[in-house]
N, C-alpha and C. Protein backbone atom coordinates (compact mmCIF):
# COMPACT_ATOMS: atom_id res chain seq x y z
N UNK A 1 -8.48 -6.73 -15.97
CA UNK A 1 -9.50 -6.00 -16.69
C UNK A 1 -8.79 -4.87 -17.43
N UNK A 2 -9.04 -4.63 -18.93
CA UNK A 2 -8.19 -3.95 -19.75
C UNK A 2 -9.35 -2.55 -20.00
N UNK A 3 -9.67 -1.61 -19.78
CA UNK A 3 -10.30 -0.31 -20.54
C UNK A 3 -9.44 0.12 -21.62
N UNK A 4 -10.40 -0.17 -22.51
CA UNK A 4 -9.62 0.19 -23.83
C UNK A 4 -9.90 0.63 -24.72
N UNK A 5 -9.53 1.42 -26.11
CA UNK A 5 -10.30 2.18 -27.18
C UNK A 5 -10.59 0.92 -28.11
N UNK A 6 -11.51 1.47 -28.89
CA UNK A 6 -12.23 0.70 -30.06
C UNK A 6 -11.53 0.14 -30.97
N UNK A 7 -10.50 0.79 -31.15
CA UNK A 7 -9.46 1.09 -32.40
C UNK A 7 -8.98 -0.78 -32.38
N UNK A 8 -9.33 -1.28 -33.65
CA UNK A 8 -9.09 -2.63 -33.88
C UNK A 8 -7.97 -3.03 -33.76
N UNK A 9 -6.48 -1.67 -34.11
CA UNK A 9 -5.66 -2.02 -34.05
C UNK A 9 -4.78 -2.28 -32.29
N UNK A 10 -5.28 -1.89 -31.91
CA UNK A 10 -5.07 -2.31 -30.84
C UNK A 10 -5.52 -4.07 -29.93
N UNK A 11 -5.25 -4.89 -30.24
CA UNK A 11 -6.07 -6.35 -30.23
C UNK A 11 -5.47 -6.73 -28.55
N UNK A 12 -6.19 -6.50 -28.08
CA UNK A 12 -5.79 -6.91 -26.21
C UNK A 12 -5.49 -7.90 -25.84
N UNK A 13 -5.83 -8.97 -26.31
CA UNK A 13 -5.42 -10.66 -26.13
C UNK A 13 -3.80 -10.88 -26.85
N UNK A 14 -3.96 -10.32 -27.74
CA UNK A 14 -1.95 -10.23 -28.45
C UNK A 14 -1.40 -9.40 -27.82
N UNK A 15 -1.50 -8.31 -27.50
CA UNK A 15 -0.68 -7.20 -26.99
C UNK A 15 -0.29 -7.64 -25.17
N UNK A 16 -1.32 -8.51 -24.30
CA UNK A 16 -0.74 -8.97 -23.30
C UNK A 16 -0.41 -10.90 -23.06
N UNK A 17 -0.82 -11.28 -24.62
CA UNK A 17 -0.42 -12.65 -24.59
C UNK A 17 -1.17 -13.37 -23.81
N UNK A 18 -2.39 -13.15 -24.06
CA UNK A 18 -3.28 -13.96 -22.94
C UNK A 18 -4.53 -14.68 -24.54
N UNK A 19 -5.58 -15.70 -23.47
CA UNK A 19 -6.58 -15.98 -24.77
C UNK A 19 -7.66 -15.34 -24.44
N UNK A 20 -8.45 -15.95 -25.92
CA UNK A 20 -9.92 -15.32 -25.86
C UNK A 20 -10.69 -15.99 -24.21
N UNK A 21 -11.16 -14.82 -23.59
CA UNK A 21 -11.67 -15.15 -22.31
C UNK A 21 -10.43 -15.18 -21.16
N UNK A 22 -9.33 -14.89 -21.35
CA UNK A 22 -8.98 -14.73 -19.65
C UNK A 22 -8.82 -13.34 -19.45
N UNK A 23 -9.08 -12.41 -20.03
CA UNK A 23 -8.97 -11.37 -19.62
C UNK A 23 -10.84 -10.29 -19.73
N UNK A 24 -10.80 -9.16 -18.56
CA UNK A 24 -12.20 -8.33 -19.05
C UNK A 24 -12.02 -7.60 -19.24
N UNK A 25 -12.73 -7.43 -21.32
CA UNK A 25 -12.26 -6.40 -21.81
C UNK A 25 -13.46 -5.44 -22.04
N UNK A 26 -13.00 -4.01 -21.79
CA UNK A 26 -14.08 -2.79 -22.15
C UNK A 26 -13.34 -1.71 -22.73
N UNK A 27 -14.00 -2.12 -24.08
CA UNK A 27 -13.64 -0.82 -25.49
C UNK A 27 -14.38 -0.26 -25.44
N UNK A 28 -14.42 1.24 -26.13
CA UNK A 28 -15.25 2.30 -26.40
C UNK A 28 -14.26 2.96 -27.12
N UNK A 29 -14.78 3.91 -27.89
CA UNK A 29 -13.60 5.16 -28.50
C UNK A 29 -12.81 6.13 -27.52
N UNK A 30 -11.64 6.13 -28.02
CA UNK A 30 -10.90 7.10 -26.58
C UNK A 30 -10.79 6.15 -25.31
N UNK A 31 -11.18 5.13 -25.06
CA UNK A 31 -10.66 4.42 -23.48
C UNK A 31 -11.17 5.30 -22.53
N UNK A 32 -12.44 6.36 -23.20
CA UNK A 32 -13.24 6.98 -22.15
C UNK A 32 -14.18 6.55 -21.00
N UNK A 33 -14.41 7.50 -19.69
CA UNK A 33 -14.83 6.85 -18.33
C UNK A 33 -16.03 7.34 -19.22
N UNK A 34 -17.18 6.33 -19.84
CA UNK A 34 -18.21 6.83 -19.46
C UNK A 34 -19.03 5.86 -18.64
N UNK A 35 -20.75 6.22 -18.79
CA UNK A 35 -21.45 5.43 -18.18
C UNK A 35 -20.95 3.78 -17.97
N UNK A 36 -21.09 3.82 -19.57
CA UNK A 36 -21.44 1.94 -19.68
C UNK A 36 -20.22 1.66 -18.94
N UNK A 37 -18.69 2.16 -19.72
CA UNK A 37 -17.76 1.59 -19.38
C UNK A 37 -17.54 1.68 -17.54
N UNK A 38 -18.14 2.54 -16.91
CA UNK A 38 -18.17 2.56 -15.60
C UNK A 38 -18.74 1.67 -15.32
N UNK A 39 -19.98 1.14 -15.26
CA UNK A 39 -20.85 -0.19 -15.11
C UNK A 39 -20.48 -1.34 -15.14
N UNK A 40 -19.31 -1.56 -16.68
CA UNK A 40 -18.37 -2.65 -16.59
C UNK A 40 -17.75 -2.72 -16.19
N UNK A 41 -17.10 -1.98 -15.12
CA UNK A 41 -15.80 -1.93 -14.41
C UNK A 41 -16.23 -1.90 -12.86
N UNK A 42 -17.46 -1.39 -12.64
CA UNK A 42 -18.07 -1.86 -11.69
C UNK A 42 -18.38 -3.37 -11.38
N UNK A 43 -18.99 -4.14 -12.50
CA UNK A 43 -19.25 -5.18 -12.41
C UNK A 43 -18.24 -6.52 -12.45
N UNK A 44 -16.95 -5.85 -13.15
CA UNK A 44 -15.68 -6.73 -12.87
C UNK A 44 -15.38 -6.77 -11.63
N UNK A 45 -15.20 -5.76 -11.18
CA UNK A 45 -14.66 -5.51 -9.31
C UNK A 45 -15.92 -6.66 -8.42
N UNK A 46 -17.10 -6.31 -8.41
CA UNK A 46 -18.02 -6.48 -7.55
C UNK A 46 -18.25 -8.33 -7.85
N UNK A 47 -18.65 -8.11 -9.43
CA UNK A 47 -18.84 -9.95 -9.42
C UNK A 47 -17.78 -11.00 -10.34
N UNK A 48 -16.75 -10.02 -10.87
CA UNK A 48 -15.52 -11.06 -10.57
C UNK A 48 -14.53 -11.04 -9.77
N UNK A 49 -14.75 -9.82 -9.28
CA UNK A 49 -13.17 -9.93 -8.28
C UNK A 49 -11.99 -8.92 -8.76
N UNK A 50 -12.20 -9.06 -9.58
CA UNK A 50 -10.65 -8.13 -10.41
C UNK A 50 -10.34 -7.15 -9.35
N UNK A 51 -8.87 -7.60 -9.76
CA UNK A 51 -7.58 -6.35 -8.71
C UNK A 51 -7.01 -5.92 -9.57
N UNK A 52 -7.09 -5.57 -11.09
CA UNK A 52 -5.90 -5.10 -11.78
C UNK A 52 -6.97 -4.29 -13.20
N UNK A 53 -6.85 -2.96 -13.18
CA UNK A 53 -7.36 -2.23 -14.09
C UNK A 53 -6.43 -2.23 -14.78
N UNK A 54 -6.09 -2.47 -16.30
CA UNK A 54 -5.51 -1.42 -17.24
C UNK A 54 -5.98 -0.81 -17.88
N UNK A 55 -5.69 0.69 -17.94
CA UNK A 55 -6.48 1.70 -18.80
C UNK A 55 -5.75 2.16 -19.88
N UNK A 56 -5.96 1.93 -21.19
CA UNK A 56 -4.83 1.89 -22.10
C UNK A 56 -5.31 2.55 -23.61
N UNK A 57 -5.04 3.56 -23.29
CA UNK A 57 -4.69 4.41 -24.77
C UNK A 57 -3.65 4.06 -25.51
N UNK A 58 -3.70 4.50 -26.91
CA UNK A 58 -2.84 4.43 -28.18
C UNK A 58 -2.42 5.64 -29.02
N UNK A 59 -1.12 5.72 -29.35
CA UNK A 59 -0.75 6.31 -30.33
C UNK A 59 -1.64 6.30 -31.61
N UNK A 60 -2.06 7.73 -32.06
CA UNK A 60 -3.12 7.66 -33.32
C UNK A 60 -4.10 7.44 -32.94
N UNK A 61 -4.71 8.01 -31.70
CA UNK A 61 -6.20 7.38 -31.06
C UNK A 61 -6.65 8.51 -31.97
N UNK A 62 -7.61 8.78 -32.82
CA UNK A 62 -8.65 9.25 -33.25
C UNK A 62 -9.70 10.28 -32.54
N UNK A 63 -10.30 9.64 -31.07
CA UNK A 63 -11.28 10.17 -30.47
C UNK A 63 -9.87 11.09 -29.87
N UNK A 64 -8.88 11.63 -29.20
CA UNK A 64 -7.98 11.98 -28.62
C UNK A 64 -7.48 12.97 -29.93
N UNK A 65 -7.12 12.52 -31.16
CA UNK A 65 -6.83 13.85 -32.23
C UNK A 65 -8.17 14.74 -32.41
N UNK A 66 -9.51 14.34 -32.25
CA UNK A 66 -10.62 14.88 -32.65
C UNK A 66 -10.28 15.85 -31.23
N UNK A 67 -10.09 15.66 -30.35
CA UNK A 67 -10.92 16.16 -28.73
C UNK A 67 -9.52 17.30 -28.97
N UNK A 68 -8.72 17.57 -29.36
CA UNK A 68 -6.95 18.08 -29.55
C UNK A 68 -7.68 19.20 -30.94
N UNK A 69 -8.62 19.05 -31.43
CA UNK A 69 -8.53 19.86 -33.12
C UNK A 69 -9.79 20.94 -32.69
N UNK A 70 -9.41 22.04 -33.12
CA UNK A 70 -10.55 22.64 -33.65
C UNK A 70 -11.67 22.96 -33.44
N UNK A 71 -11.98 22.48 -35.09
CA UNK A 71 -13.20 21.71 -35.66
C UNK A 71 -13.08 20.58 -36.02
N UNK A 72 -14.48 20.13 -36.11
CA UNK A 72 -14.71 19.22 -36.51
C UNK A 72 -16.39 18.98 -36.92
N UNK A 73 -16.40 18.01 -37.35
CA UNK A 73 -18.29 17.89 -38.31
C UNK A 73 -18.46 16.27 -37.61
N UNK A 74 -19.54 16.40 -36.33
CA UNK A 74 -19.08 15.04 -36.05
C UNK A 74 -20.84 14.35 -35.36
N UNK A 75 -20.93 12.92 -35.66
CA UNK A 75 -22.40 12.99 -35.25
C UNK A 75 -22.70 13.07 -33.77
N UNK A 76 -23.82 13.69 -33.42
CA UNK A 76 -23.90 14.03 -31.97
C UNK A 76 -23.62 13.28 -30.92
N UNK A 77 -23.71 11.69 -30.93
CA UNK A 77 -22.93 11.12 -29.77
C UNK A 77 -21.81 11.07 -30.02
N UNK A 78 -20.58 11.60 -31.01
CA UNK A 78 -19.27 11.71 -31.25
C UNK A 78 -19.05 12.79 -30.71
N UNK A 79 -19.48 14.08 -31.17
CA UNK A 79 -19.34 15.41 -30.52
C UNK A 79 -19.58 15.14 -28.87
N UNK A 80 -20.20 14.85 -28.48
CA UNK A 80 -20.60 14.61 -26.78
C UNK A 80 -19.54 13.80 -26.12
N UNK A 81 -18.61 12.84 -26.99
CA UNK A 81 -17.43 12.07 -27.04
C UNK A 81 -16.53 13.04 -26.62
N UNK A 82 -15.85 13.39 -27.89
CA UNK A 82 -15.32 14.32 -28.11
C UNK A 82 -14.82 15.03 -27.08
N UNK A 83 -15.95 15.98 -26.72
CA UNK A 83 -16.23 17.25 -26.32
C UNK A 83 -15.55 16.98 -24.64
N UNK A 84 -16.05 15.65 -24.19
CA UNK A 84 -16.27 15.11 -22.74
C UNK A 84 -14.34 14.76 -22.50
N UNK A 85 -13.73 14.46 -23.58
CA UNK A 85 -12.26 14.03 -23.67
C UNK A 85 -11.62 15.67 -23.73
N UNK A 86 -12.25 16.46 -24.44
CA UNK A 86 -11.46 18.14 -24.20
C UNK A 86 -11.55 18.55 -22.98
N UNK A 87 -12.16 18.37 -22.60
CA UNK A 87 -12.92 19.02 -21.50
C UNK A 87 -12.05 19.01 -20.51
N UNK A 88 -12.00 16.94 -20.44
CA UNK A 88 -10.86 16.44 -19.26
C UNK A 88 -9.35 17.07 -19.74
N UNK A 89 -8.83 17.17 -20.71
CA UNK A 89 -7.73 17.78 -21.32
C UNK A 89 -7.14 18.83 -20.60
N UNK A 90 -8.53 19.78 -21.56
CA UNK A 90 -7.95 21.27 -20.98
C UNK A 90 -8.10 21.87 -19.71
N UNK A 91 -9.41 20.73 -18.93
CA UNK A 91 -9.02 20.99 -17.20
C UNK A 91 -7.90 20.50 -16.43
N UNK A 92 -7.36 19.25 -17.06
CA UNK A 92 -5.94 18.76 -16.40
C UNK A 92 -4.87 19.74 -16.75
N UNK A 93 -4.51 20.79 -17.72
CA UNK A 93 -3.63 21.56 -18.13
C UNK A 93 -2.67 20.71 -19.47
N UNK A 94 -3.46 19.63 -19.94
CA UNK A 94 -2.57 18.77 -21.06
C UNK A 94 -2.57 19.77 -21.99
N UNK A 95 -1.74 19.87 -23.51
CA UNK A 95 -1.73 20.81 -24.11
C UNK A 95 -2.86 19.68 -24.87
N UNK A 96 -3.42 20.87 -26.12
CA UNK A 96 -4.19 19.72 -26.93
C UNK A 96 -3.27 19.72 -28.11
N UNK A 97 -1.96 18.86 -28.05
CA UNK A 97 -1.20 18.25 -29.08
C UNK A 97 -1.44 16.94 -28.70
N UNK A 98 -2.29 16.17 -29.98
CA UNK A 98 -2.80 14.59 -29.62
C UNK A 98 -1.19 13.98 -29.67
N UNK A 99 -0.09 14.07 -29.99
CA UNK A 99 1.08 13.20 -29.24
C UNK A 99 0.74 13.48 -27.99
N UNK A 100 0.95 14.57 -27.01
CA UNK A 100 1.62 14.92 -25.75
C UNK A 100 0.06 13.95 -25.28
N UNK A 101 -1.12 14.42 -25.71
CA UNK A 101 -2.40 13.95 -24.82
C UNK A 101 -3.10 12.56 -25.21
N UNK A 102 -2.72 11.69 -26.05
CA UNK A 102 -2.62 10.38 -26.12
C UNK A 102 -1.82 9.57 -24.58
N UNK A 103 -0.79 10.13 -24.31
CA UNK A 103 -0.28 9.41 -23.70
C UNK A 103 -0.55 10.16 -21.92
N UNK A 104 -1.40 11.33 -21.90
CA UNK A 104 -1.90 11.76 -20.39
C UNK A 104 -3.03 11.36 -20.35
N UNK A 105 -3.68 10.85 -21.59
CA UNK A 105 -5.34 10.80 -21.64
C UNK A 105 -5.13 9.08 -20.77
N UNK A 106 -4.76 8.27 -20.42
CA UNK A 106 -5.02 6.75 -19.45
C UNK A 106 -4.98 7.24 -18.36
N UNK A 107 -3.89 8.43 -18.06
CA UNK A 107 -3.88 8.91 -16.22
C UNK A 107 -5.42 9.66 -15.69
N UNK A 108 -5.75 10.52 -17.30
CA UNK A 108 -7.17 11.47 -16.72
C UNK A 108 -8.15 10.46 -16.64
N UNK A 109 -7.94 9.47 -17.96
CA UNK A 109 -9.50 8.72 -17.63
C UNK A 109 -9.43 7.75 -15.60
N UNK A 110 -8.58 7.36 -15.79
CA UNK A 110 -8.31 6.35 -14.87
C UNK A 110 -8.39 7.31 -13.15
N UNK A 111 -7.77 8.70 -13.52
CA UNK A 111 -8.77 9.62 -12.11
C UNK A 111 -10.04 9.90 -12.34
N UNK A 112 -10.22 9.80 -13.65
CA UNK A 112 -11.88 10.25 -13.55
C UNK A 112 -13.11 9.14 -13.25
N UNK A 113 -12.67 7.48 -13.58
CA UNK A 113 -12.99 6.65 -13.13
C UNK A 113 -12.89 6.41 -10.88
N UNK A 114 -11.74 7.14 -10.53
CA UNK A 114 -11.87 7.43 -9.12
C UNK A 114 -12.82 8.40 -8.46
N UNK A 115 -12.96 9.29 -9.42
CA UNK A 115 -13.60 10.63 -8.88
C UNK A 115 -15.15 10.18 -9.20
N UNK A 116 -15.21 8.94 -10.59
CA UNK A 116 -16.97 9.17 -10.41
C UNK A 116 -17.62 7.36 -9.94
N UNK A 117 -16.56 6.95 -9.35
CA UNK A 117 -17.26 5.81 -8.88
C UNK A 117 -16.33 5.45 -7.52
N UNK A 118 -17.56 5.20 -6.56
CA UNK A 118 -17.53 5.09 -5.18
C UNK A 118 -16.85 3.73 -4.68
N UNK A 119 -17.16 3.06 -5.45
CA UNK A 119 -16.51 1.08 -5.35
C UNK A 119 -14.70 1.54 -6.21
N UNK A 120 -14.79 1.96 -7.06
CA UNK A 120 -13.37 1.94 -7.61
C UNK A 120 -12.64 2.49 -6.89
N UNK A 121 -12.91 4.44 -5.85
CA UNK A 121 -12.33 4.93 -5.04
C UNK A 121 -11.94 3.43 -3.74
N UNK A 122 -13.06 3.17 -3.51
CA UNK A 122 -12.98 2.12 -2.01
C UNK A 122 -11.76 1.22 -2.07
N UNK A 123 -11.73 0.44 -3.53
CA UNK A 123 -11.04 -0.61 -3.79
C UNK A 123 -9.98 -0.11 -4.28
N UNK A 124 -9.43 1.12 -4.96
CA UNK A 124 -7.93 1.08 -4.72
C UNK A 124 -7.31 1.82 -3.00
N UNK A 125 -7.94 2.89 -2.57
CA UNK A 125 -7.71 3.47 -1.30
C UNK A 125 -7.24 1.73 -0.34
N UNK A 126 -8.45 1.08 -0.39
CA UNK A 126 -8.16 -0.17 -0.09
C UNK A 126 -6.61 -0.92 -0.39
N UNK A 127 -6.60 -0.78 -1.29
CA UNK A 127 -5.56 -1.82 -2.07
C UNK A 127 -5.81 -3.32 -2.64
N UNK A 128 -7.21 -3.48 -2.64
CA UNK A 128 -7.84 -4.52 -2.96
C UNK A 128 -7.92 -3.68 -4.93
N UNK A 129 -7.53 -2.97 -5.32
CA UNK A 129 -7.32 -2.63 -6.93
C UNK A 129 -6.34 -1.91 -7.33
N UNK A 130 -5.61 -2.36 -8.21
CA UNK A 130 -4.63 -1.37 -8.74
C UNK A 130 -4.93 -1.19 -10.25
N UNK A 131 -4.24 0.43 -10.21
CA UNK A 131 -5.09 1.05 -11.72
C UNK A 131 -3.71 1.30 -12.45
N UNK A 132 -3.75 1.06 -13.20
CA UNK A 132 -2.36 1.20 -14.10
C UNK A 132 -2.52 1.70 -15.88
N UNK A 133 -2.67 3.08 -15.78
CA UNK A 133 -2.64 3.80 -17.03
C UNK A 133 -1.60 3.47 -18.14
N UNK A 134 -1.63 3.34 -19.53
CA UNK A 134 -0.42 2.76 -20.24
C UNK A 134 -1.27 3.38 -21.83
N UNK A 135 -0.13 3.49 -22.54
CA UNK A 135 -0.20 3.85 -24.13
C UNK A 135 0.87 2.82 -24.64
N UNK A 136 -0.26 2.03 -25.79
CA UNK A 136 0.28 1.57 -26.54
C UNK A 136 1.03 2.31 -27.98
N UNK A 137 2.19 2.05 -28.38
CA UNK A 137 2.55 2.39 -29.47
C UNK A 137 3.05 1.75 -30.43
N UNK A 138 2.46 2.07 -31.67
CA UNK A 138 2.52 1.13 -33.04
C UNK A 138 3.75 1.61 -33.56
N UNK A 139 4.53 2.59 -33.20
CA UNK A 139 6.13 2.03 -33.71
C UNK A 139 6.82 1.78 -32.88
N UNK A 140 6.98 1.81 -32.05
CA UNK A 140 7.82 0.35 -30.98
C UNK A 140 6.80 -0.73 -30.45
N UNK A 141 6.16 -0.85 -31.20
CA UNK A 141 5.23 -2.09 -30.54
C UNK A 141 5.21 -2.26 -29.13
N UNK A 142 4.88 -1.25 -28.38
CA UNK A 142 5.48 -2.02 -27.17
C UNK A 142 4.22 -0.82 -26.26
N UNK A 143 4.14 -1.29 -25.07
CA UNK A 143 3.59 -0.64 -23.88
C UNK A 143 4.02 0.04 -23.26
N UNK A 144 3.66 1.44 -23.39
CA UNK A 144 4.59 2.74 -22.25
C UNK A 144 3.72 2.68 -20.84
N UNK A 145 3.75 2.09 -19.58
CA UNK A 145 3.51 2.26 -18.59
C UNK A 145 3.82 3.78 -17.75
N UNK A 146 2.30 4.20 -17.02
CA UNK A 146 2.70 5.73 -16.91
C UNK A 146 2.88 5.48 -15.28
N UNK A 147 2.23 4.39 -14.71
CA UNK A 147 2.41 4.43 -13.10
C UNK A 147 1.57 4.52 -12.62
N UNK A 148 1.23 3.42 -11.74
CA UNK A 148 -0.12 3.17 -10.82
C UNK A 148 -0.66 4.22 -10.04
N UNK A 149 -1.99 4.22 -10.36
CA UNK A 149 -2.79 5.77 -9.83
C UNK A 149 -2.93 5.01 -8.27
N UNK A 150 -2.64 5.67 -6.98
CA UNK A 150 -2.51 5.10 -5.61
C UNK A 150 -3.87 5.72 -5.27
N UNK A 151 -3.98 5.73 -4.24
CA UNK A 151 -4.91 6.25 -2.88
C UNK A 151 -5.00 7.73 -3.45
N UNK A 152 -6.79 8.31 -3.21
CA UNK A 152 -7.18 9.69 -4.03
C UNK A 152 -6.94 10.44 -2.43
């Protein structure tokens, strides 16, 4: 199961060499924990089984330069986006330079997915799930693995 941003350029079936349908994928902007994407990640664990989260941000994530700036002029479920990705930022101590916090933003979402769901805590503490934060980057094409989030 891949959590992943919206961003087209990022295509999840090429980037781990798999086809349409063997993998469960959940985009949103930013590769943020919210509701829905909690629900889907609930529902992978519970009624398929899945043992393997990847939570995977990108170089040039957008929702991650917005949540890093300023200002911004943005429509209200973007701002609430946004706002919810600073938030986690500047409480983890990341700086808001979207290089440095592109690539901490898979570790925060992927604790914040522990901290707000009770089945995801169970099943990695368990070891029946492993969560594995990663940034993709479009000039080395390649996957920076940050290291499996263990037992909270």
């Amino acid at each position: 199961m891949v959590l992943s941003c919206s961003d087209s350029r990022v295509p999840i079936e090429l980037l781990f060499d798999v086809g349409f349908g063997d993998v469960f994928v959940i985009r949103n902007a930013g590769n943020a924990c919210t509701e829905g994407s909690l629900a889907s990640i609930e529902y992978g664990l519970e009624g398929l089984n899945i043992n393997l989260l990847v939570v995977l941000g990108h170089e040039g994530c957008g929702a991650v330069a917005a949540a890093c700036a300023d200002h911004a002029s943005l429509s209200p479920s973007l701002c609430q986006l946004v706002l919810h990705l600073r938030q986690e930022l500047v409480s983890s101590a990341v700086p808001l330079d979207p290089e440095i916090a592109v690539r901490r933003h898979p570790e925060l979402t992927a604790r914040q997915l522990m901290r707000s769901s009770q089945l995801v805590r169970e099943r990695v503490n368990s070891g029946a799930l492993v969560i594995e934060p990663a940034c993709y980057t479009f000039d080395h094409g390649k996957i920076e693995w940050m290291g499996s989030i263990l037992k909270s």
